[in-house]
N, C-alpha and C. Protein backbone atom coordinates (compact mmCIF):
# COMPACT_ATOMS: atom_id res chain seq x y z
N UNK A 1 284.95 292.89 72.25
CA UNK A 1 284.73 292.09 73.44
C UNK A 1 283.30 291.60 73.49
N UNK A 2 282.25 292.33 73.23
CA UNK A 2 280.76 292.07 73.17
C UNK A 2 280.56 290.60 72.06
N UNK A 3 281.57 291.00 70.86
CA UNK A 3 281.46 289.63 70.25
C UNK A 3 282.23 288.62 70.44
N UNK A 4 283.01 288.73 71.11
CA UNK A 4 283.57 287.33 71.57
C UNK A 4 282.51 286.73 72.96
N UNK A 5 282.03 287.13 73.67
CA UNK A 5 280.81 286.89 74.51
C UNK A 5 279.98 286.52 74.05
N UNK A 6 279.33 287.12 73.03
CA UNK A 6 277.77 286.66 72.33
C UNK A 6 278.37 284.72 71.90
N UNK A 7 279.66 285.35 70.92
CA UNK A 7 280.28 283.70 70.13
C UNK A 7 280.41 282.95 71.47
N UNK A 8 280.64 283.13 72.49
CA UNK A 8 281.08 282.31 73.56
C UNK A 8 279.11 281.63 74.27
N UNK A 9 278.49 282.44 74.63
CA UNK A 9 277.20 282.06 74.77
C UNK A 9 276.18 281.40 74.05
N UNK A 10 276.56 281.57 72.39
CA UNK A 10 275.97 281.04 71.45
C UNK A 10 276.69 279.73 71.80
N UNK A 11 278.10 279.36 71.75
CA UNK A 11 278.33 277.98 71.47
C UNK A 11 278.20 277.38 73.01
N UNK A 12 278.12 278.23 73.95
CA UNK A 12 277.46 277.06 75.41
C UNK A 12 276.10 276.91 75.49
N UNK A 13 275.28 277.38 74.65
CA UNK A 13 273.62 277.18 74.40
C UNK A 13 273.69 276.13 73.69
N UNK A 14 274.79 276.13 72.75
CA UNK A 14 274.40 275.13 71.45
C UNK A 14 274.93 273.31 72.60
N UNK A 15 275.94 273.97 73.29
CA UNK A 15 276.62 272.89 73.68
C UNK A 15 275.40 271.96 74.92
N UNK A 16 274.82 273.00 75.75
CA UNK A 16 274.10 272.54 76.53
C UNK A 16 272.38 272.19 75.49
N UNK A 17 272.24 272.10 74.51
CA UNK A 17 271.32 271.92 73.73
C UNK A 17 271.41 269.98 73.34
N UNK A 18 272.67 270.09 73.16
CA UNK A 18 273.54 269.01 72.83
C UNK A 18 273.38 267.85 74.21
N UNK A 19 273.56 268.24 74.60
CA UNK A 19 273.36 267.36 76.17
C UNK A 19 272.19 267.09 76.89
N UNK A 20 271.11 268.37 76.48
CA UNK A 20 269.84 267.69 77.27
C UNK A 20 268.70 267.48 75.82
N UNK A 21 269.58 267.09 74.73
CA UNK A 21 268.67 266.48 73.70
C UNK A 21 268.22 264.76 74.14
N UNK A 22 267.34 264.14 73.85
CA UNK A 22 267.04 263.26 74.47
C UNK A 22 267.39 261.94 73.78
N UNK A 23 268.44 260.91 73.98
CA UNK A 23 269.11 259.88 73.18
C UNK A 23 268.35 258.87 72.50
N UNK A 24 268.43 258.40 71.26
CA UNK A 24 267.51 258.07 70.76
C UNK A 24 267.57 256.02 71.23
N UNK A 25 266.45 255.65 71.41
CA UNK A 25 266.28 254.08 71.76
C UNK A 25 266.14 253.31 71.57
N UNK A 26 266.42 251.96 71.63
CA UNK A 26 266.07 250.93 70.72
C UNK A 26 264.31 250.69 70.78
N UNK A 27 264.03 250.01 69.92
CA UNK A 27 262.25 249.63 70.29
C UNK A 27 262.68 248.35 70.92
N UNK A 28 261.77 248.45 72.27
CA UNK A 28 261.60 247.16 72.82
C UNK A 28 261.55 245.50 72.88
N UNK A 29 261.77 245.04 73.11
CA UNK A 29 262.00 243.52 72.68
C UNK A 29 260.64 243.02 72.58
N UNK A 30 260.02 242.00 72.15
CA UNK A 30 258.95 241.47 72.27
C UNK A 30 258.65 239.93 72.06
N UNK A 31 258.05 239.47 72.94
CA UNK A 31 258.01 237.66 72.54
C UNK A 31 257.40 237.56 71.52
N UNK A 32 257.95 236.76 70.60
CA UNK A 32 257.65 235.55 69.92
C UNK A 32 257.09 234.28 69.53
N UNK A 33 256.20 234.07 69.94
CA UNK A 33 255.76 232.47 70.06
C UNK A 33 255.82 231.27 68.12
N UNK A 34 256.53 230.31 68.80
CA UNK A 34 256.53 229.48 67.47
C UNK A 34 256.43 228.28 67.45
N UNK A 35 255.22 227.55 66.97
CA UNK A 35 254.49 226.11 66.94
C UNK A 35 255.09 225.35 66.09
N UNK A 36 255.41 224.38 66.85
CA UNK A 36 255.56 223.19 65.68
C UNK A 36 255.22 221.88 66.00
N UNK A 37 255.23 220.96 64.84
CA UNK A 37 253.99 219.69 65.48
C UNK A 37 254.94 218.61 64.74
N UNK A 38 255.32 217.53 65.48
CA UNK A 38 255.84 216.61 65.03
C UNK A 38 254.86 215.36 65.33
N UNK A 39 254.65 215.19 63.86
CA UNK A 39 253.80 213.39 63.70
C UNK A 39 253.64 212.69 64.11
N UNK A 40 255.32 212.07 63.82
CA UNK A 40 255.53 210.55 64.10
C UNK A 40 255.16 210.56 65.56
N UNK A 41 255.71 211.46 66.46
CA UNK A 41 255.39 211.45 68.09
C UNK A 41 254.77 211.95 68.70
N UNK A 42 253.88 213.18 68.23
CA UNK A 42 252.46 213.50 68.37
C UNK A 42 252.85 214.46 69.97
N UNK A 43 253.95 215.48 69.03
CA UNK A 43 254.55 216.17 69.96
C UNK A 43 254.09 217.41 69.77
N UNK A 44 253.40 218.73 70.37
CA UNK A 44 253.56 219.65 70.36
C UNK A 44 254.69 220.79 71.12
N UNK A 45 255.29 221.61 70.40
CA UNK A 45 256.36 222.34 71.08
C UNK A 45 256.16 223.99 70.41
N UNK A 46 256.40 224.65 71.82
CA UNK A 46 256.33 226.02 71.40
C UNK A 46 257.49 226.81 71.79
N UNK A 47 258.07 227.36 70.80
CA UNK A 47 259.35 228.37 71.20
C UNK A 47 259.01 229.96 71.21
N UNK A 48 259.50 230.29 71.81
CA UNK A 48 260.02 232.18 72.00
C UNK A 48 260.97 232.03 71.29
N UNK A 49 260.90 232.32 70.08
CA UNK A 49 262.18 233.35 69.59
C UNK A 49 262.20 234.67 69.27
N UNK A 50 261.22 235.14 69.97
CA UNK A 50 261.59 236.74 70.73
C UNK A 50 262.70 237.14 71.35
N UNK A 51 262.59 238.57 71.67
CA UNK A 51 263.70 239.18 72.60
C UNK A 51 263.57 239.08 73.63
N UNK A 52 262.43 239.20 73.97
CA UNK A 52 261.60 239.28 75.67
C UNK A 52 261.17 237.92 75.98
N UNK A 53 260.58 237.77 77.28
CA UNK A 53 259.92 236.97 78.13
C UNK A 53 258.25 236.96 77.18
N UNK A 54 258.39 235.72 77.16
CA UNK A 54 256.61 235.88 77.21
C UNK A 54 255.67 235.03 78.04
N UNK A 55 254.67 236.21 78.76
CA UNK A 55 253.91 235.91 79.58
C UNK A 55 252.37 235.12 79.61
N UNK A 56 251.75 234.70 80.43
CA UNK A 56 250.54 234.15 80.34
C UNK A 56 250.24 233.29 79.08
N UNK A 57 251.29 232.42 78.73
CA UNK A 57 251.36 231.39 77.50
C UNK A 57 250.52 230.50 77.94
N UNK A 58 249.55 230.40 76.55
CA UNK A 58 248.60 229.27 76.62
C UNK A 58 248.95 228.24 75.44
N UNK A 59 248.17 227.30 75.41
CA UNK A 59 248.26 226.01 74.50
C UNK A 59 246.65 225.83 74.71
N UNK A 60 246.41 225.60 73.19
CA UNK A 60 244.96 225.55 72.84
C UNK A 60 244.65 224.51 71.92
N UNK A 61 243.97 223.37 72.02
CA UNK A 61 243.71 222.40 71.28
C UNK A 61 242.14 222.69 70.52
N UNK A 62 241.98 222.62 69.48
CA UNK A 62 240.52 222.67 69.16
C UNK A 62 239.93 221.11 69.83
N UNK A 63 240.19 220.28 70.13
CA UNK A 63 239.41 218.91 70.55
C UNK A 63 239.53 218.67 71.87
N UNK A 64 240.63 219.49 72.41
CA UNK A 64 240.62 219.12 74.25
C UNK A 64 240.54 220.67 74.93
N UNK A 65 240.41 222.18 74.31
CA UNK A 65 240.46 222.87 75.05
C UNK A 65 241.91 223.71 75.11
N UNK A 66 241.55 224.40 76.34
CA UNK A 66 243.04 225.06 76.79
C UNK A 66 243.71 223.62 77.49
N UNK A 67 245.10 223.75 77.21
CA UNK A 67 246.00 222.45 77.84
C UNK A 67 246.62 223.15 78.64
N UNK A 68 246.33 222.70 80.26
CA UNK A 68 246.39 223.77 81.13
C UNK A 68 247.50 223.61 81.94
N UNK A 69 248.54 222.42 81.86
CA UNK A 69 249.66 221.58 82.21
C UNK A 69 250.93 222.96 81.44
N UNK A 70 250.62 223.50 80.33
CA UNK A 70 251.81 224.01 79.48
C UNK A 70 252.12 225.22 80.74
N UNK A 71 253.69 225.77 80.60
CA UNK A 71 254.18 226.75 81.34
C UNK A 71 253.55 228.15 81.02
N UNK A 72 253.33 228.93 81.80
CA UNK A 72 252.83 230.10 81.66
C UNK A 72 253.95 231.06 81.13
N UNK A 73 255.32 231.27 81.04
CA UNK A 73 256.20 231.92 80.65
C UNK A 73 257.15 231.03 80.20
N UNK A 74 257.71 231.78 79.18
CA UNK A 74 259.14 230.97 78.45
C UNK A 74 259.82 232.20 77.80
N UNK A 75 260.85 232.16 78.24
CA UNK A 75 262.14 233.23 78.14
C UNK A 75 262.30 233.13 76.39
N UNK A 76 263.32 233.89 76.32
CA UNK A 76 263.63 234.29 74.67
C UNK A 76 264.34 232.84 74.55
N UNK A 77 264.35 232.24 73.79
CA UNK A 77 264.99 230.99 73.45
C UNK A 77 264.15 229.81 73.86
N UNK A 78 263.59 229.97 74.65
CA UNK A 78 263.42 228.71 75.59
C UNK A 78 261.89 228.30 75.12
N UNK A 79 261.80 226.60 75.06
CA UNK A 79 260.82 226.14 73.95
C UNK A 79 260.37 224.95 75.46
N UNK A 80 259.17 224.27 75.19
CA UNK A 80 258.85 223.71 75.78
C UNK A 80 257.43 222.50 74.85
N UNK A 81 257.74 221.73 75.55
CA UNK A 81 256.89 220.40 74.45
C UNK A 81 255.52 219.97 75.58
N UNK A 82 254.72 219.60 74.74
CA UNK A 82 253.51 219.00 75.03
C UNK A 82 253.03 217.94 74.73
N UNK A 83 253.01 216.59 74.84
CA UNK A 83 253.02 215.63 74.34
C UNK A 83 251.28 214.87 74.29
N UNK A 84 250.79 214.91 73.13
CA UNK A 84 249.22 214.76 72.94
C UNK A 84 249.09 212.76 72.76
N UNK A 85 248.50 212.38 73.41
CA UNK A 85 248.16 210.77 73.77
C UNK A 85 247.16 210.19 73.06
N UNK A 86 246.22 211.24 72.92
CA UNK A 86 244.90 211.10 71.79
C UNK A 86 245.12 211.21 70.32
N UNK A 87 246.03 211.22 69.07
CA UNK A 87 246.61 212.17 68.04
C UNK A 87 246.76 210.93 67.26
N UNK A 88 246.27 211.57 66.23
CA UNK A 88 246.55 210.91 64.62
C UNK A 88 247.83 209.99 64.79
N UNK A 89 248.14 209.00 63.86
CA UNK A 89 247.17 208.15 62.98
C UNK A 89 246.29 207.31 63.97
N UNK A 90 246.84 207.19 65.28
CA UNK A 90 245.12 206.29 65.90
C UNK A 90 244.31 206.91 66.13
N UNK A 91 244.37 208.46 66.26
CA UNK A 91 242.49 208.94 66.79
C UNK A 91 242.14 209.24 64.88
N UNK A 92 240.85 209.45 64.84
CA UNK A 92 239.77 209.48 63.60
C UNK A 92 239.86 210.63 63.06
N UNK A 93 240.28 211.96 63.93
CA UNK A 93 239.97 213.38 63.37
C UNK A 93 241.65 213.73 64.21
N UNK A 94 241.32 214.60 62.90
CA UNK A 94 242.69 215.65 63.36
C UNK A 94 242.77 216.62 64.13
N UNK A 95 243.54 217.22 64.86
CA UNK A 95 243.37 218.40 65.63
C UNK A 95 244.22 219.37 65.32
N UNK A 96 243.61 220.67 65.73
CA UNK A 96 244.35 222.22 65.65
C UNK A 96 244.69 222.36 67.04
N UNK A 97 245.70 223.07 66.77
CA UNK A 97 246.63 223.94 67.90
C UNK A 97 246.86 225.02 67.66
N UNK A 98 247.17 226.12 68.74
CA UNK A 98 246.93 227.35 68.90
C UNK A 98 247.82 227.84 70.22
N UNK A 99 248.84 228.36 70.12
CA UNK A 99 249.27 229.24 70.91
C UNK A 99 248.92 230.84 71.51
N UNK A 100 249.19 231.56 72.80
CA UNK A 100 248.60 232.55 72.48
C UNK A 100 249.91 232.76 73.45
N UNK A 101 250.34 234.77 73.90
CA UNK A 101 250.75 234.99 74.91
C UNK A 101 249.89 236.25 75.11
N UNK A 102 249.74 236.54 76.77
CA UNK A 102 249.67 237.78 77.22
C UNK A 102 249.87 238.96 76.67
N UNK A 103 251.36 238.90 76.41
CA UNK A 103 252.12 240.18 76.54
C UNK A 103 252.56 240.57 75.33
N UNK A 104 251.80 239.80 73.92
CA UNK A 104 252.21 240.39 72.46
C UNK A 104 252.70 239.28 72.08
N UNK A 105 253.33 239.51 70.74
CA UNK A 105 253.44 238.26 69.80
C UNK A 105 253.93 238.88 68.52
N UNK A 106 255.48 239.10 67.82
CA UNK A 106 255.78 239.68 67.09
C UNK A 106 255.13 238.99 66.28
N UNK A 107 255.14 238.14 66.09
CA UNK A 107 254.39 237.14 64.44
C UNK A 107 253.05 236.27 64.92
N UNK A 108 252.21 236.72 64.82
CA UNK A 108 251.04 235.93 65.57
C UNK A 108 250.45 234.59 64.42
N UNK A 109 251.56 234.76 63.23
CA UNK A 109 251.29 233.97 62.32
C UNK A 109 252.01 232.33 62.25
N UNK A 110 252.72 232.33 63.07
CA UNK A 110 253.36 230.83 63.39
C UNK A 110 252.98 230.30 64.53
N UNK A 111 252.04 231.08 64.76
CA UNK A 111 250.97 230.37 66.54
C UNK A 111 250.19 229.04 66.21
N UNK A 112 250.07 228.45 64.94
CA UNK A 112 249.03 227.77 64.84
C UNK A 112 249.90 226.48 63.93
N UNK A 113 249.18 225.54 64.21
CA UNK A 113 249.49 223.91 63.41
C UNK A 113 248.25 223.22 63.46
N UNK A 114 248.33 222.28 62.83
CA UNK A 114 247.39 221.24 62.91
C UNK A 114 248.00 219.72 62.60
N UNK A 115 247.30 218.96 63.30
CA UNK A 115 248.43 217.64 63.69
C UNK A 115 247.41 216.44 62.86
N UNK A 116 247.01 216.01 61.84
CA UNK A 116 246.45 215.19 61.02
C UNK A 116 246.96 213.63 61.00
């Protein structure tokens, strides 16, 4: 009888061990930001193709500054354009662009273009 008790306590320790083990999680989503520069129309556009929201989005021109018109957040998917008036082939010099967000940036390596 003593060992059918011990076997019975051993497997409700093991069982309640089982239950307040702690479930394992995904890693968090994180925005994305992704530049791209079209020529002919002297368009700038930046997408999230992150998981998350990304916050406090800037647009950065090396020749005009922060472009302070762009949206501060853009959801996972959601892209938004900037349309530059000053831009190659009629202005003389080319310009860089630069994205940034707040809240992270899985690839901080497609933040940048330059529009010639």
């Amino acid at each position: 009888m003593r060992r059918m008790l011990t076997a019975a306590a051993a497997l409700a320790t093991v069982g309640a061990a089982v239950v307040i083990a702690p479930a394992a999680s995904a890693a968090p989503a994180v925005p994305d930001l992704s530049l791209s520069i079209t020529r002919n129309s002297c368009d700038i556009t930046v997408t999230n193709v992150g998981g998350a929201t990304a916050t406090g989005v800037s647009l950065y021109s090396l020749t005009f500054g922060r472009l302070s018109t762009f949206p501060t957040t853009l959801a996972p998917g959601q892209a938004s354009t900037y349309h530059i008036f000053d831009c190659p082939p009629g202005s003389p010099y080319p310009d860089a662009f630069l994205t940034t967000s707040a809240n992270g940036d899985l690839n901080p390596f497609n933040n940048a273009g330059l529009l010639i």
